[in-house]
N, C-alpha and C. Protein backbone atom coordinates (compact mmCIF):
# COMPACT_ATOMS: atom_id res chain seq x y z
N UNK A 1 0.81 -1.19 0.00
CA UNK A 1 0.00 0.00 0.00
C UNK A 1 0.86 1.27 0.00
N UNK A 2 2.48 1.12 -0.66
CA UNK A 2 3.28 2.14 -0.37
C UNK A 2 3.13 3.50 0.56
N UNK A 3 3.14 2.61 1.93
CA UNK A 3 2.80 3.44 3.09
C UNK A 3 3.38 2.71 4.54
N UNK A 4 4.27 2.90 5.56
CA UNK A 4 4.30 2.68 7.05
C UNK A 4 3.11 3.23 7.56
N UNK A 5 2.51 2.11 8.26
CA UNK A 5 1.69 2.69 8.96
C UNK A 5 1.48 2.60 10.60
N UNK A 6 1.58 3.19 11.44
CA UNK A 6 1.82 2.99 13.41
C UNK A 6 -0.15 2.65 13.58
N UNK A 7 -0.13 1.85 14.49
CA UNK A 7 -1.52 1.70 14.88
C UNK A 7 -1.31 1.46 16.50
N UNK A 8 -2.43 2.25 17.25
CA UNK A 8 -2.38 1.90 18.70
C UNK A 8 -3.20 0.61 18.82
N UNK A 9 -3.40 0.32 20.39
CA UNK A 9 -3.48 -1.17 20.94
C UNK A 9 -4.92 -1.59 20.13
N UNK A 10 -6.25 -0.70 19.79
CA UNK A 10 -7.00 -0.74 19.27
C UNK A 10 -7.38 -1.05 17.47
N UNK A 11 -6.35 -0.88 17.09
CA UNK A 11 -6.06 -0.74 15.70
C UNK A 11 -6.67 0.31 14.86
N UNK A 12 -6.40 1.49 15.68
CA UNK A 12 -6.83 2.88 15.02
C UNK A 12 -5.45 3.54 14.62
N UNK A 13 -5.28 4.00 13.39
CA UNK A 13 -4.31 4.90 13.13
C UNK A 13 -3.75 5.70 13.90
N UNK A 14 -2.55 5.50 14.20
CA UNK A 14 -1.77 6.98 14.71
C UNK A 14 -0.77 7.98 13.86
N UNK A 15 -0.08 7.33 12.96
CA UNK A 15 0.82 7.79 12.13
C UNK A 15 0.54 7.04 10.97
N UNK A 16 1.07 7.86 9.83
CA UNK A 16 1.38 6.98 8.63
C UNK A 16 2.56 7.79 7.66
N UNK A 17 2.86 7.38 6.83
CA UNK A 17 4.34 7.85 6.02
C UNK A 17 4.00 7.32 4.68
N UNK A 18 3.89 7.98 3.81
CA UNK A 18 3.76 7.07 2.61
C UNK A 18 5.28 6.94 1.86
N UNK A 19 5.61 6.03 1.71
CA UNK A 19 7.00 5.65 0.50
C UNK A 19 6.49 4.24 -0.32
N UNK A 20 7.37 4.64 -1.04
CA UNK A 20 6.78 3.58 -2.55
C UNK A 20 6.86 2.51 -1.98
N UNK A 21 7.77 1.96 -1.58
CA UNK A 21 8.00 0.62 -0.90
C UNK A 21 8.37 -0.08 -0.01
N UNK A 22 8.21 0.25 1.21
CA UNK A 22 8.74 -0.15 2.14
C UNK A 22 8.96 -1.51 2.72
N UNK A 23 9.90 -1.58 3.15
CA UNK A 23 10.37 -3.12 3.69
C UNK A 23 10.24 -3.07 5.13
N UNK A 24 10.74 -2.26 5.62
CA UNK A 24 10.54 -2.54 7.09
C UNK A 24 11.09 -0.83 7.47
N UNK A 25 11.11 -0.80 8.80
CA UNK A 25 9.98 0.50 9.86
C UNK A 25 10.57 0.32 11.24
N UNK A 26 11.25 0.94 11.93
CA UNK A 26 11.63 1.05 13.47
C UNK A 26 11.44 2.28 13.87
N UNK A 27 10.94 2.27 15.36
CA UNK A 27 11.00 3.80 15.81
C UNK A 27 12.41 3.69 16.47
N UNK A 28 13.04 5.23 16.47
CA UNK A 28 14.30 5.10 16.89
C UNK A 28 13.81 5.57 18.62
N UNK A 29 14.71 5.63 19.14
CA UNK A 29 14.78 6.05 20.54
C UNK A 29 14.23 7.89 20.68
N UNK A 30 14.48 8.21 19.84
CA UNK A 30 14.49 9.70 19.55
C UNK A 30 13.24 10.12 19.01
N UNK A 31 12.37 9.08 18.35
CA UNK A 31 10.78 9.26 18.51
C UNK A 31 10.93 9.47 16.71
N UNK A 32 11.93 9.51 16.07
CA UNK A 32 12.02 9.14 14.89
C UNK A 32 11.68 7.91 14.30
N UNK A 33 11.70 7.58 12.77
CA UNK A 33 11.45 6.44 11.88
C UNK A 33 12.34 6.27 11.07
N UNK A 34 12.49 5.27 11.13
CA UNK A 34 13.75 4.75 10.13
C UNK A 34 13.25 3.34 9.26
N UNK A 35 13.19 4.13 7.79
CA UNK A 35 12.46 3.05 7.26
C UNK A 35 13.28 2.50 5.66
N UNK A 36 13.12 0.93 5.29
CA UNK A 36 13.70 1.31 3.98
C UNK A 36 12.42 1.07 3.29
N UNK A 37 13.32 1.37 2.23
CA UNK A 37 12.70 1.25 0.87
C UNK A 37 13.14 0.33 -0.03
N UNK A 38 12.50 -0.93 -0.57
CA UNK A 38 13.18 -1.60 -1.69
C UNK A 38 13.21 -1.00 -3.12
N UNK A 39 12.09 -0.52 -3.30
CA UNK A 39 12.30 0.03 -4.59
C UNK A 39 12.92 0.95 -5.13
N UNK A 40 12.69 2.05 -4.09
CA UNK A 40 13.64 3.11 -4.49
C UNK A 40 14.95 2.89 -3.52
N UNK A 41 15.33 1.99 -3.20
CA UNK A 41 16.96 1.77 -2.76
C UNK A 41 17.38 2.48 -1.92
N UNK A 42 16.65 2.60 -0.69
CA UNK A 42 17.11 3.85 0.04
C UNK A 42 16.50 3.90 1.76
N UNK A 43 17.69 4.27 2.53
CA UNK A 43 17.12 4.10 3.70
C UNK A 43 16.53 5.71 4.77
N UNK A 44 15.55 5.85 5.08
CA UNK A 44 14.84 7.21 5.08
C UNK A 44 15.15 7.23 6.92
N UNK A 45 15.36 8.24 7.52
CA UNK A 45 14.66 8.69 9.20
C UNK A 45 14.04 9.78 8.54
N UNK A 46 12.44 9.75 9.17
CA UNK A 46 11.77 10.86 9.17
C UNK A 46 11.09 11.20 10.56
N UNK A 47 10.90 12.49 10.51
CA UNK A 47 10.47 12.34 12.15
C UNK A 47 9.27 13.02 12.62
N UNK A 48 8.27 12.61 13.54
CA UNK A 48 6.67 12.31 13.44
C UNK A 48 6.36 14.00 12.85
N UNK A 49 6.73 15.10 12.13
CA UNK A 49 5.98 15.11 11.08
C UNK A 49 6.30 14.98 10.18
N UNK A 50 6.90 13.97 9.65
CA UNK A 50 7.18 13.16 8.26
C UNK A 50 8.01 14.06 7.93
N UNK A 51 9.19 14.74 7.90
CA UNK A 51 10.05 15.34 7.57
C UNK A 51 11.72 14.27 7.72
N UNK A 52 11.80 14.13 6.43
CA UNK A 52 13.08 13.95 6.51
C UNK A 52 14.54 14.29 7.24
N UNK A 53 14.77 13.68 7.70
CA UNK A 53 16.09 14.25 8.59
C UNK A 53 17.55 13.39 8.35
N UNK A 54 17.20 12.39 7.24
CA UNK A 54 18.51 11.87 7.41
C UNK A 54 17.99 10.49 6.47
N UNK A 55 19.34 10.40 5.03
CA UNK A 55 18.44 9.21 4.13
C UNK A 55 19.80 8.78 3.71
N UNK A 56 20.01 7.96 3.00
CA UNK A 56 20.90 6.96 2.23
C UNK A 56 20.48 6.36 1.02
N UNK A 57 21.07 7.02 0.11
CA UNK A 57 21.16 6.02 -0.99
C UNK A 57 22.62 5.65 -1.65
N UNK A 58 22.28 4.53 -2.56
CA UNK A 58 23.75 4.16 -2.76
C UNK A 58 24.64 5.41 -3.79
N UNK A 59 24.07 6.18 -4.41
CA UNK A 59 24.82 6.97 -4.90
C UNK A 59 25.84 8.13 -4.19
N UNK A 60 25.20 8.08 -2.91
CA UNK A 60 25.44 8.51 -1.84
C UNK A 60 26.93 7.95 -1.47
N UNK A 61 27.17 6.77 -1.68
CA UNK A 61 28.57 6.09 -1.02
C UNK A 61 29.20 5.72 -3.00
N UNK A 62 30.52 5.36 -2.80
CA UNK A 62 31.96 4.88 -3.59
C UNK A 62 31.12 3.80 -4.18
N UNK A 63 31.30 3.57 -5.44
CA UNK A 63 30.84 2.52 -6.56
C UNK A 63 31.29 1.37 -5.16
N UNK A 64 32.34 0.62 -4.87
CA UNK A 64 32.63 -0.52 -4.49
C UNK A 64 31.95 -0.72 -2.78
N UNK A 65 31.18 0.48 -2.53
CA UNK A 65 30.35 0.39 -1.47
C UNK A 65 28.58 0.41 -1.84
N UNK A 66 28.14 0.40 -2.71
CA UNK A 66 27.05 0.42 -3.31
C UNK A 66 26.19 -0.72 -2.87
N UNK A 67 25.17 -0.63 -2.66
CA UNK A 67 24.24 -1.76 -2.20
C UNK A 67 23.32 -1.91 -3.33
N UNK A 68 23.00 -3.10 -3.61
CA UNK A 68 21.66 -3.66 -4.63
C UNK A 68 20.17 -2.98 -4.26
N UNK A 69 19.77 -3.11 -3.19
CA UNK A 69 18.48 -3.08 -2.62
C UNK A 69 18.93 -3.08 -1.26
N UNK A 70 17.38 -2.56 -0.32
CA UNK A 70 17.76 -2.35 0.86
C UNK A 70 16.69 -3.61 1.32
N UNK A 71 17.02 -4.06 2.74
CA UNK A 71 15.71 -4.85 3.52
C UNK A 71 15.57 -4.05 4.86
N UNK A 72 16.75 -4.36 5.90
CA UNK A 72 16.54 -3.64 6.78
C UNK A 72 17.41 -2.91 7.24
N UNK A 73 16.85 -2.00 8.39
CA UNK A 73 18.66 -0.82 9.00
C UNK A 73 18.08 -1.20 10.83
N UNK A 74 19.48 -1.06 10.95
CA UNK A 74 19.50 -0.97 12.24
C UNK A 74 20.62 -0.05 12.87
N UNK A 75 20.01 0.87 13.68
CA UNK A 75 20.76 2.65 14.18
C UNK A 75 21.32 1.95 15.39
N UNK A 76 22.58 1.88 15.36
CA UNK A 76 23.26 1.28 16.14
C UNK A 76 23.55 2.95 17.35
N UNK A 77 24.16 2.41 19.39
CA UNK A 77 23.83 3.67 19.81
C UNK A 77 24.94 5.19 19.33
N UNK A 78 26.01 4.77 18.92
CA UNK A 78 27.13 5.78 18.50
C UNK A 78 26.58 5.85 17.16
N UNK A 79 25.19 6.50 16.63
CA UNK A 79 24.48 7.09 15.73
C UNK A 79 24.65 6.69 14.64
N UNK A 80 25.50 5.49 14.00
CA UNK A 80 25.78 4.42 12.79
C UNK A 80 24.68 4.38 12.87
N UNK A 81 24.52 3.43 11.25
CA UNK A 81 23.18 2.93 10.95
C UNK A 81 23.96 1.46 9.97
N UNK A 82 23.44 0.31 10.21
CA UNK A 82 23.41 -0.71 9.68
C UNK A 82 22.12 -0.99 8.73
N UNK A 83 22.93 -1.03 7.10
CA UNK A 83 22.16 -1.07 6.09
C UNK A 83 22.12 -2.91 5.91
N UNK A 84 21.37 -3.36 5.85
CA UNK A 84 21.00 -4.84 5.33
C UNK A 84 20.46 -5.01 4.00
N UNK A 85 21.43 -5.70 3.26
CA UNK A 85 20.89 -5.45 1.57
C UNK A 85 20.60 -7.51 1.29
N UNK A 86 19.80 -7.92 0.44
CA UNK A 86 19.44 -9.45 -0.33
C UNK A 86 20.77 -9.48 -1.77
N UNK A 87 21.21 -7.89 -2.12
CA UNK A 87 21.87 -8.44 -2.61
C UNK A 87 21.28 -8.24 -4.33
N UNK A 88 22.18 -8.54 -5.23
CA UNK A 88 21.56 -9.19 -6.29
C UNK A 88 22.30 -9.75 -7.62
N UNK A 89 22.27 -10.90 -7.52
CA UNK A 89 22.81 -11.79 -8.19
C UNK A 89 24.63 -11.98 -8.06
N UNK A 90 24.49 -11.80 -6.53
CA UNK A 90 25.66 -11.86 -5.74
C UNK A 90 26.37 -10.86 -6.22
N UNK A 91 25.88 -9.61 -6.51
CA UNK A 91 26.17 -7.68 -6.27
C UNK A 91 26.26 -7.01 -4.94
N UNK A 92 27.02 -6.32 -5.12
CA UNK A 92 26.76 -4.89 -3.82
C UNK A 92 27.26 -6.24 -2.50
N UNK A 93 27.51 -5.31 -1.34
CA UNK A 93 27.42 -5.66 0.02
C UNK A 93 26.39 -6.38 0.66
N UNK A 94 26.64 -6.95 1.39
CA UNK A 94 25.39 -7.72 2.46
C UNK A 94 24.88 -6.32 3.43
N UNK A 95 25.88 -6.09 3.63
CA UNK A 95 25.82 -5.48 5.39
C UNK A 95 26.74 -3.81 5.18
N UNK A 96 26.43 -3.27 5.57
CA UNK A 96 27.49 -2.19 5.29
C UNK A 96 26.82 -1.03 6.43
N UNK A 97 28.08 0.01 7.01
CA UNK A 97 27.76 0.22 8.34
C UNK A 97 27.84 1.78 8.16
N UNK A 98 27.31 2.59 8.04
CA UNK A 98 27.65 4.40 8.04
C UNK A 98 27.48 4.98 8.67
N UNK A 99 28.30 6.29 8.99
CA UNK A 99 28.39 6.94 10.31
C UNK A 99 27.06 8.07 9.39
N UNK A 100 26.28 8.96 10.77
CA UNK A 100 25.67 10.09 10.14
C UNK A 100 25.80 11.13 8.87
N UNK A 101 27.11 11.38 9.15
CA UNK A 101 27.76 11.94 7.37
C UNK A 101 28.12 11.09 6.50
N UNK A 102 27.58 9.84 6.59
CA UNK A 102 27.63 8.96 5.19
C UNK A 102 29.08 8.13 4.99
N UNK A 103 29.65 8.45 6.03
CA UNK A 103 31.18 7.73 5.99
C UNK A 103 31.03 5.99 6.05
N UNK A 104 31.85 5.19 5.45
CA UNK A 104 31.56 4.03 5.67
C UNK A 104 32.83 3.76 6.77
N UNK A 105 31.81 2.79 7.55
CA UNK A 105 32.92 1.87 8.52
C UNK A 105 33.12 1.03 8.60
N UNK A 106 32.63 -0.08 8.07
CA UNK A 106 32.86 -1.64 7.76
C UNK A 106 31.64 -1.85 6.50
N UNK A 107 32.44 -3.21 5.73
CA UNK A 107 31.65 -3.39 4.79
C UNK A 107 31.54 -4.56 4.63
N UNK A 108 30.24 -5.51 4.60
CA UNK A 108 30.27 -6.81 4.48
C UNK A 108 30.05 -7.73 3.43
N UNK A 109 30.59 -8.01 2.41
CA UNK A 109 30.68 -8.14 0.84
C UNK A 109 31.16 -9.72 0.55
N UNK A 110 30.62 -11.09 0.90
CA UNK A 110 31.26 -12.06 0.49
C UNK A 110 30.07 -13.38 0.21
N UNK A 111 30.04 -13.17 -1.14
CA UNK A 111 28.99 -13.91 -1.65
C UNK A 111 29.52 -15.53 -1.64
N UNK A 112 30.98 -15.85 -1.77
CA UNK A 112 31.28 -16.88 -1.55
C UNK A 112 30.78 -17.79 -0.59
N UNK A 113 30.84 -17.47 0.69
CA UNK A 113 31.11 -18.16 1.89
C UNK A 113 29.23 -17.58 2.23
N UNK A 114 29.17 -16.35 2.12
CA UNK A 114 27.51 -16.14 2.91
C UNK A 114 26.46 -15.29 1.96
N UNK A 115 24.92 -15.28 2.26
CA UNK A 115 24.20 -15.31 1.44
C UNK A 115 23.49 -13.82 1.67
N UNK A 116 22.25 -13.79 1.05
CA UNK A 116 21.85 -12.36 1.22
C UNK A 116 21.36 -11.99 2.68
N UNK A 117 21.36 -10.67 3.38
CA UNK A 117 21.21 -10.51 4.59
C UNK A 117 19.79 -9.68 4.96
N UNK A 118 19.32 -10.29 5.61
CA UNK A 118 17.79 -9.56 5.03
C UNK A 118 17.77 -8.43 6.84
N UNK A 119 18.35 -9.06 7.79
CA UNK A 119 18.02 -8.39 9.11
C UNK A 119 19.13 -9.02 9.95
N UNK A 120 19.42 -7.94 10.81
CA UNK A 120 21.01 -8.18 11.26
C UNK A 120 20.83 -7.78 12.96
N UNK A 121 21.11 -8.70 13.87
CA UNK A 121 21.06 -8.03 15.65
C UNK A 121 22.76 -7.76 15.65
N UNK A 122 22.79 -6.47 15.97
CA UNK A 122 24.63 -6.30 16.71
C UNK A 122 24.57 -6.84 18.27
N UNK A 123 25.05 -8.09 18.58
CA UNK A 123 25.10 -8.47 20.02
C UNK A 123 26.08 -7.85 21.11
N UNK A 124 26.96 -6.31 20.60
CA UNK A 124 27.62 -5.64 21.28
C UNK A 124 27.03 -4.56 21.64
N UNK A 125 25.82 -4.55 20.92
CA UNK A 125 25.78 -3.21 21.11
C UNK A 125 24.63 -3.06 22.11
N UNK A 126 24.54 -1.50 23.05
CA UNK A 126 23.88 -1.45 24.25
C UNK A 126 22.47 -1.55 24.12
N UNK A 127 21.45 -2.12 24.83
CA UNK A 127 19.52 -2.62 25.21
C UNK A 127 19.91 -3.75 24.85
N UNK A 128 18.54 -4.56 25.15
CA UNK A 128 17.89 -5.27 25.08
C UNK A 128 16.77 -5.37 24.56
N UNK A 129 17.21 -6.27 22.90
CA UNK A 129 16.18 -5.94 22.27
C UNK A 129 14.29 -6.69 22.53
N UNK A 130 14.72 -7.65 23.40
CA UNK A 130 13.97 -7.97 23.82
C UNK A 130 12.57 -7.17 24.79
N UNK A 131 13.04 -6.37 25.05
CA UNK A 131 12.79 -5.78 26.14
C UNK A 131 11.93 -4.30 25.42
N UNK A 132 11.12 -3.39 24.52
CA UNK A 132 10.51 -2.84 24.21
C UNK A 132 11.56 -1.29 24.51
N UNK A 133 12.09 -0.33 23.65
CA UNK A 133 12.08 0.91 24.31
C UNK A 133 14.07 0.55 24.72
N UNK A 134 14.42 -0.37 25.16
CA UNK A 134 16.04 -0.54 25.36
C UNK A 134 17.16 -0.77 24.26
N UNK A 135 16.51 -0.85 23.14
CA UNK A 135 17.53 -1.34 22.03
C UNK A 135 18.20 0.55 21.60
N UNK A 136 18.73 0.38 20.40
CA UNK A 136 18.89 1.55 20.26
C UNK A 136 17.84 2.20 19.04
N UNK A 137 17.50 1.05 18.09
CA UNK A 137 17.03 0.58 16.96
C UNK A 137 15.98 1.77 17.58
């Protein structure tokens, strides 16, 4: 329905965001959204009034850092964001990690040995994702 949509315990609308395609949707700690997009290749924070504050696309990073498609991100707490790409036809990075100004810091690229990465937990990093509200995500 190229749209995120938040619903309270009732299943009445609270928010919605429209993007062409979304894959998946986290609220950050900061009361922001961080959502991708498969189609248009790109990972969005917008914040509750749908204003952009911070996006990624691959043109954005070095040809040999380029991602295929996005699935999911995860905002790690030292304000990185972990991009999770499927990949395509064993192209682009799995995993690839950017600081707020778009800098890359690790890149995870090995179609040999591992496959496409659709959603990624960092087990170093601080919450409990278990736990609602403690992750950083």
């Amino acid at each position: 329905m190229d749209q995120v949509v938040e619903y309270d315990k009732n299943f009445k609308e609270v928010w919605n965001y429209e993007i062409m395609s979304p894959w998946a949707a986290v609220r950050l700690k900061n009361g922001n959204t961080l959502i991708t997009d498969e189609k248009d290749i790109l990972t969005r924070e917008v914040n509750p009034q749908k204003e952009t504050v911070w996006e990624l696309r691959p043109s954005d990073l070095q040809v040999a850092y380029r991602f295929i498609n996005t699935q999911s991100a995860t905002r790690l707490a030292n304000g990185d964001t972990i991009i999770c790409s499927r990949g395509g036809d064993g192209k682009g990075p799995q995993l690839l990690e950017v600081t707020p100004d778009k800098k890359v810091v690790w890149v995870l690229n090995d179609w040999a040995d591992l496959g496409p990465a659709t959603a990624v937990q960092i087990l170093d990093d601080p919450g409990i994702p278990e736990m609602p509200g403690q992750s950083q995500h």
